[in-house]
Protein backbone atom coordinates (compact mmCIF):
# COMPACT_ATOMS: atom_id res chain seq x y z
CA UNK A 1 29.67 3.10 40.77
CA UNK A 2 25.91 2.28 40.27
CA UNK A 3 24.52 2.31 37.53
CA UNK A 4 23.07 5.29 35.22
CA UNK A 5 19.33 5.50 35.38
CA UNK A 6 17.28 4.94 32.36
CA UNK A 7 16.17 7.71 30.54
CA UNK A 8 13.05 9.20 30.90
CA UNK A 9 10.22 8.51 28.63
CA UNK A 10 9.23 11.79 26.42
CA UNK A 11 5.32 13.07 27.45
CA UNK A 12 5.17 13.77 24.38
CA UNK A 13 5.01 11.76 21.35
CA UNK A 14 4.48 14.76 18.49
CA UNK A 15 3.57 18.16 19.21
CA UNK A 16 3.38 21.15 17.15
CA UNK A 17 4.72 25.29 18.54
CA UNK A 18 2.93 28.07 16.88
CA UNK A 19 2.66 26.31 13.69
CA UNK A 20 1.19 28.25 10.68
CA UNK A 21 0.77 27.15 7.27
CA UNK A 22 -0.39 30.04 4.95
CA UNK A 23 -0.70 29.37 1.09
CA UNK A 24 -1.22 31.93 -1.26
CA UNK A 25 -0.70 35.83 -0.23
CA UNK A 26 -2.57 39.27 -0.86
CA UNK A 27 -6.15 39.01 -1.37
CA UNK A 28 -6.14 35.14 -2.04
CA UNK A 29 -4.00 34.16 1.41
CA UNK A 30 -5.65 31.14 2.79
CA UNK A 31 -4.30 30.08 6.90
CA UNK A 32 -4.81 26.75 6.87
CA UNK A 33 -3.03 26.64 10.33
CA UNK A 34 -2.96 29.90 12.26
CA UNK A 35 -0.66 29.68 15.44
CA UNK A 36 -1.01 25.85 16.25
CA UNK A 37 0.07 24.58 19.35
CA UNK A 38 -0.35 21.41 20.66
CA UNK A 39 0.90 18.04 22.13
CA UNK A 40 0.16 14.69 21.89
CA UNK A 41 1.06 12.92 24.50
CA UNK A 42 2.64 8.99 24.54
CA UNK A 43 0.26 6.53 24.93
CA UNK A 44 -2.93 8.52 24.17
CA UNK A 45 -5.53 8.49 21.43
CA UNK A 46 -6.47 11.50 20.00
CA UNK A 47 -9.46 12.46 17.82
CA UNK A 48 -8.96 15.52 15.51
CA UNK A 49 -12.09 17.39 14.18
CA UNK A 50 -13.66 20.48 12.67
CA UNK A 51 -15.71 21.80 9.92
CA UNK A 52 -14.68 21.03 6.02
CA UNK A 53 -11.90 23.12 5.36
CA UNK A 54 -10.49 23.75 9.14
CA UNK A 55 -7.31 22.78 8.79
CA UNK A 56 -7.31 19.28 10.59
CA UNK A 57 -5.91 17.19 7.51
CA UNK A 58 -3.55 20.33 7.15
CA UNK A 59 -2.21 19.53 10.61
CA UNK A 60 -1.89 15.98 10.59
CA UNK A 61 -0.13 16.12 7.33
CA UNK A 62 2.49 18.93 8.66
CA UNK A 63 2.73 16.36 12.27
CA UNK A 64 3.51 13.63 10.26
CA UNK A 65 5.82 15.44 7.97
CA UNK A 66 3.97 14.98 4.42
CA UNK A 67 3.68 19.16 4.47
CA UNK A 68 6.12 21.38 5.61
CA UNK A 69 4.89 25.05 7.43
CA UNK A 70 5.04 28.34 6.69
CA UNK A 71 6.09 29.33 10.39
CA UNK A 72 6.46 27.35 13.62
CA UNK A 73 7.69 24.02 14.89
CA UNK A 74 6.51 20.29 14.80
CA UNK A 75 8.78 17.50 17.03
CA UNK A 76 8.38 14.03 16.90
CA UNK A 77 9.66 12.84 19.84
CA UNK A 78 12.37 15.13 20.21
CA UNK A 79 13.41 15.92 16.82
CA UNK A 80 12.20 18.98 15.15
CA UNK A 81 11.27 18.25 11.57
CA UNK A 82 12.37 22.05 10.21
CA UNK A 83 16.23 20.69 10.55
CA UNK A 84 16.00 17.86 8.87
CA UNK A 85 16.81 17.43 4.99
CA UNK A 86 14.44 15.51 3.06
CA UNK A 87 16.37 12.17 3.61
CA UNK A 88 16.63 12.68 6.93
CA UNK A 89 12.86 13.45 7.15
CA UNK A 90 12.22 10.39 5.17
CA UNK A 91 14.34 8.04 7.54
CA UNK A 92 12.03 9.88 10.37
CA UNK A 93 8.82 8.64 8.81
CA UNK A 94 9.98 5.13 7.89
CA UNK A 95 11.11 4.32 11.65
CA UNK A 96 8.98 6.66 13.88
CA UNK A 97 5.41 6.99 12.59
CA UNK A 98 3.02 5.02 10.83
CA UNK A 99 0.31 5.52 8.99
CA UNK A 100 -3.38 4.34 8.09
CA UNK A 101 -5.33 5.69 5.11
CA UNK A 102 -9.36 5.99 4.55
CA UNK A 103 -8.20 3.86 0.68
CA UNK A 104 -6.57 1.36 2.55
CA UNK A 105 -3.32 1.89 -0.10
CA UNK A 106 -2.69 -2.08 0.02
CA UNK A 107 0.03 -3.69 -2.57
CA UNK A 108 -2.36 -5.76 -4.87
CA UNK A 109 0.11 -8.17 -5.92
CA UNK A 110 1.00 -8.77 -2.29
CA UNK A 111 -0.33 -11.46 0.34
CA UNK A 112 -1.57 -9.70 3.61
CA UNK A 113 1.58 -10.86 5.56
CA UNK A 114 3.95 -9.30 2.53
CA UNK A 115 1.85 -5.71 2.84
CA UNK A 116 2.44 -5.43 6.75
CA UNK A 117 5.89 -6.27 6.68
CA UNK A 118 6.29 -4.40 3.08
CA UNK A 119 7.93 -0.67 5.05
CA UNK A 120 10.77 -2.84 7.07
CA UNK A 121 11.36 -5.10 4.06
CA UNK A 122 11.92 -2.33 1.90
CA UNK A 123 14.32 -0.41 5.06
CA UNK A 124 15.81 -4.10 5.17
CA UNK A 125 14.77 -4.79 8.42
CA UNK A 126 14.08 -7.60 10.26
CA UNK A 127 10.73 -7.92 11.49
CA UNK A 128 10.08 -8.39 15.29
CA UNK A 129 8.55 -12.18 14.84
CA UNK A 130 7.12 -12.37 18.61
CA UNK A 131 5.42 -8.40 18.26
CA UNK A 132 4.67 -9.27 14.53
CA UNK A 133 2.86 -12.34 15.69
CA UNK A 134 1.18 -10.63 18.49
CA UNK A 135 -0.02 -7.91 16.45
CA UNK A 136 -1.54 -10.14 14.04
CA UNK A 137 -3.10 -12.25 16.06
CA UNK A 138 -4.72 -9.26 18.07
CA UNK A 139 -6.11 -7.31 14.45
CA UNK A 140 -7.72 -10.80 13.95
CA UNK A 141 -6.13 -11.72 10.78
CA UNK A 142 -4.03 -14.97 11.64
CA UNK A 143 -5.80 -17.26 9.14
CA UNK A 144 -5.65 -14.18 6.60
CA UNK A 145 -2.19 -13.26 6.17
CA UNK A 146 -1.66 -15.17 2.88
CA UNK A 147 -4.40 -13.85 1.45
CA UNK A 148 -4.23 -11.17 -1.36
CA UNK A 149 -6.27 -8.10 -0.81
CA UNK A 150 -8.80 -8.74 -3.21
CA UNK A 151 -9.39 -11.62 -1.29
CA UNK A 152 -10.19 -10.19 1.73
CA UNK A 153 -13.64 -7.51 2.81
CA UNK A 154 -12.85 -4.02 3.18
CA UNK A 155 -12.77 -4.66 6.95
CA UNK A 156 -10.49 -7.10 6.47
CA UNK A 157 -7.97 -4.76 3.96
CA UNK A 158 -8.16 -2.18 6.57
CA UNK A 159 -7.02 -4.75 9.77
CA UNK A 160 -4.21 -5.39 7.22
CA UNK A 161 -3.20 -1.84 7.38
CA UNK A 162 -3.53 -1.29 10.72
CA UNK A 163 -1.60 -4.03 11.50
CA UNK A 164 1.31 -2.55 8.94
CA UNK A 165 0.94 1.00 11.02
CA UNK A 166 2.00 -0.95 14.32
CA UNK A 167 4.56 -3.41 12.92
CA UNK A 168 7.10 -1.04 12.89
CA UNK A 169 6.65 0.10 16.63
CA UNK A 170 6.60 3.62 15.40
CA UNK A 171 6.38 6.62 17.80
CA UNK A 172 3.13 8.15 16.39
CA UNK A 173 0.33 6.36 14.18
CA UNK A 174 -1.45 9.51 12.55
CA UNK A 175 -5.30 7.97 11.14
CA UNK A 176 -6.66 9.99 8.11
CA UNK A 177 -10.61 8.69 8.40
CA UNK A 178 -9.76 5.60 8.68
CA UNK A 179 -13.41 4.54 9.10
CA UNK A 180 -14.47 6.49 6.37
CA UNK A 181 -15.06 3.48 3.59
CA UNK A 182 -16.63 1.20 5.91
CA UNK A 183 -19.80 0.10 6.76
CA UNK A 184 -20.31 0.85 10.84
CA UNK A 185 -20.09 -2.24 12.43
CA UNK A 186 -17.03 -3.10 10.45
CA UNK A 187 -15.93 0.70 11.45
CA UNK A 188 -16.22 0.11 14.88
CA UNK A 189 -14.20 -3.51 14.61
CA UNK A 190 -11.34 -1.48 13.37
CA UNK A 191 -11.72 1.78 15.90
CA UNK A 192 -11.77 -1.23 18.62
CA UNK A 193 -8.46 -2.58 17.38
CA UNK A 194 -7.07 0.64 17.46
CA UNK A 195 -8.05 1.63 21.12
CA UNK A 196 -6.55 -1.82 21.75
CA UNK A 197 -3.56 -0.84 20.75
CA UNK A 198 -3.23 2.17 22.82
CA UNK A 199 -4.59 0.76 25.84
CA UNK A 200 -2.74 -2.98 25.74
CA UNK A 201 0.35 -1.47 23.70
CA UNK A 202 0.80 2.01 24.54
CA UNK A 203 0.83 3.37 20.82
CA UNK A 204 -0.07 6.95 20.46
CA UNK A 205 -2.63 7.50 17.80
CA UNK A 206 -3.60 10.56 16.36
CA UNK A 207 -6.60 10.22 13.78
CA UNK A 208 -8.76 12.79 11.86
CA UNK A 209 -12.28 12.32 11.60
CA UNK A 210 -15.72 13.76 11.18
CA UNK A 211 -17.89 10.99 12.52
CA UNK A 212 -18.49 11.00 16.45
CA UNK A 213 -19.01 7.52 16.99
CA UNK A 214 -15.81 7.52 16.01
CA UNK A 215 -14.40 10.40 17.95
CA UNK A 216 -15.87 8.10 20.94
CA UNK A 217 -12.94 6.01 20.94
CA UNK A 218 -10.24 8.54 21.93
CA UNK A 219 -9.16 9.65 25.05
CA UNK A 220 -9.62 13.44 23.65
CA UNK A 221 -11.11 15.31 20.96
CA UNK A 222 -9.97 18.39 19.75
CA UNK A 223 -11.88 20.93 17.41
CA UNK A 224 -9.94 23.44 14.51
CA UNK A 225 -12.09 26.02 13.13
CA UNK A 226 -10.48 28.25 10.45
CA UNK A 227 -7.35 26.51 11.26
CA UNK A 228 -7.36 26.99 14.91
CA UNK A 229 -7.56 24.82 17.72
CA UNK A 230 -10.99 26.51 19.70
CA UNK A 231 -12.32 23.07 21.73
CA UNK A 232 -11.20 20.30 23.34
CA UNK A 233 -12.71 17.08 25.43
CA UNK A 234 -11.52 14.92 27.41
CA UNK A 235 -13.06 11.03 27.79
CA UNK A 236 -15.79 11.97 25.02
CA UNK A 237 -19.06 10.18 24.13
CA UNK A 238 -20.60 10.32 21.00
CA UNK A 239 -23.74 12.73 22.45
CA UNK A 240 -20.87 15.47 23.65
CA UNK A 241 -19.31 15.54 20.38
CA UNK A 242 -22.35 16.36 18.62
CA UNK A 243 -23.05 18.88 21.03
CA UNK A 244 -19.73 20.70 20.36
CA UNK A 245 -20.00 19.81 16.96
CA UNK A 246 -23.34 21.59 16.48
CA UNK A 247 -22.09 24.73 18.57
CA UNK A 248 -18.79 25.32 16.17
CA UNK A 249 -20.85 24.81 12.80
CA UNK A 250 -19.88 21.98 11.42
């Protein structure tokens, strides 16, 4: 009897069904997300933007499963986050998505190597040596790793958590500026290493920001006003953004 073909790869990575998230009520309800739906398929970068106030930290924090919604659905993978408990959720996080922060949120007391490894040590995990090596060696930060982070430039610090994000081999990396505390050529060092990892790796990365250079390095762009997804671009350059950018508002 031959054998059972694999099984097929998910298109999508994350997506989110009619998802609403509505605080307050009366007179002082506020939708930060109104209706949401969209995918994000495996192996694609995707640039999230809008005016201050939109709702696109709102929806990367419900995709990744920091905020729960009011109404709706958001899957990773194939695993709706509404049915999980909060343990369950948590387990989700540590072994399907990873995350990189605008603050970097680095262990002081830790060496560079200790801070990447730092979620599968703490799961009690074995690291992958030969992807942990690789991964390393492509962020740039193989004569670094026993440094501490107040040893290293911001740059640096911010290689050290991308490099944590993709140790794990997580599902979905979700971005939150990640840029945002760096000068621009060091910005565009890291946004590089990131479209790296997409295109030589196949990670799916899903970053908010409100800079178009940065938007650049995405495959898409998509625009929330009033937390609604009105816009969307595919292969964008920084002089498009603006353009879309300047017609929405922001």
């Amino acid at each position: 009897m031959p054998d059972a073909p694999p099984p097929l790869t998910p298109s999508a990575a994350a997506q989110a069904i009619n998802a609403s998230k509505i605080y307050g009520s009366g007179d002082t309800e506020v939708r930060a997300l109104d209706g949401v739906d969209v995918t994000f398929p495996v192996g694609q970068f995707t640039a999230i933007m809008g005016p201050s106030g939109s709702g696109k930290s709102t929806l990367m924090h419900c995709m990744a499963g920091l905020d729960s919604l009011t109404s709706g659905d958001v899957l990773i993978g194939d695993t709706t986050l509404g049915t999980l408990n909060e343990r369950k959720l948590t387990l989700l996080r540590r072994d399907n998505v990873g995350f990189v922060f605008q603050a970097f949120n680095l262990v002081p007391t830790l060496s560079a190597l200790e801070n990447i490894t730092l979620p599968m040590d703490l799961a009690g995990v074995t690291p992958d040596q030969a992807w942990l090596d690789q991964v390393i060696e492509t962020v740039g930060l193989a004569d670094r790793t026993s440094h501490r982070p107040n040893e290293l430039s911001g740059g640096q610090q911010q290689r050290v958590a991308v490099s944590r994000a993709l140790a794990t081999r997580p599902k979905i990396i979700f971005a939150d500026e990640p840029t945002g505390n760096l000068d621009s050529v060091t910005g565009n060092e890291i946004l590089s290493f990131m479209r790296r990892a997409v295109d030589e790796f196949g990670q799916t990365i899903v970053m908010v920001t409100h800079d178009p250079n940065a938007a650049s390095y995405a495959d898409r762009v998509i625009f929330l006003v009033d937390g609604k997804i009105v816009d969307e671009i595919i292969s964008p350059d920084p002089d498009l953004i603006l353009d879309h950018m300047k017609r929405l508002g922001d």
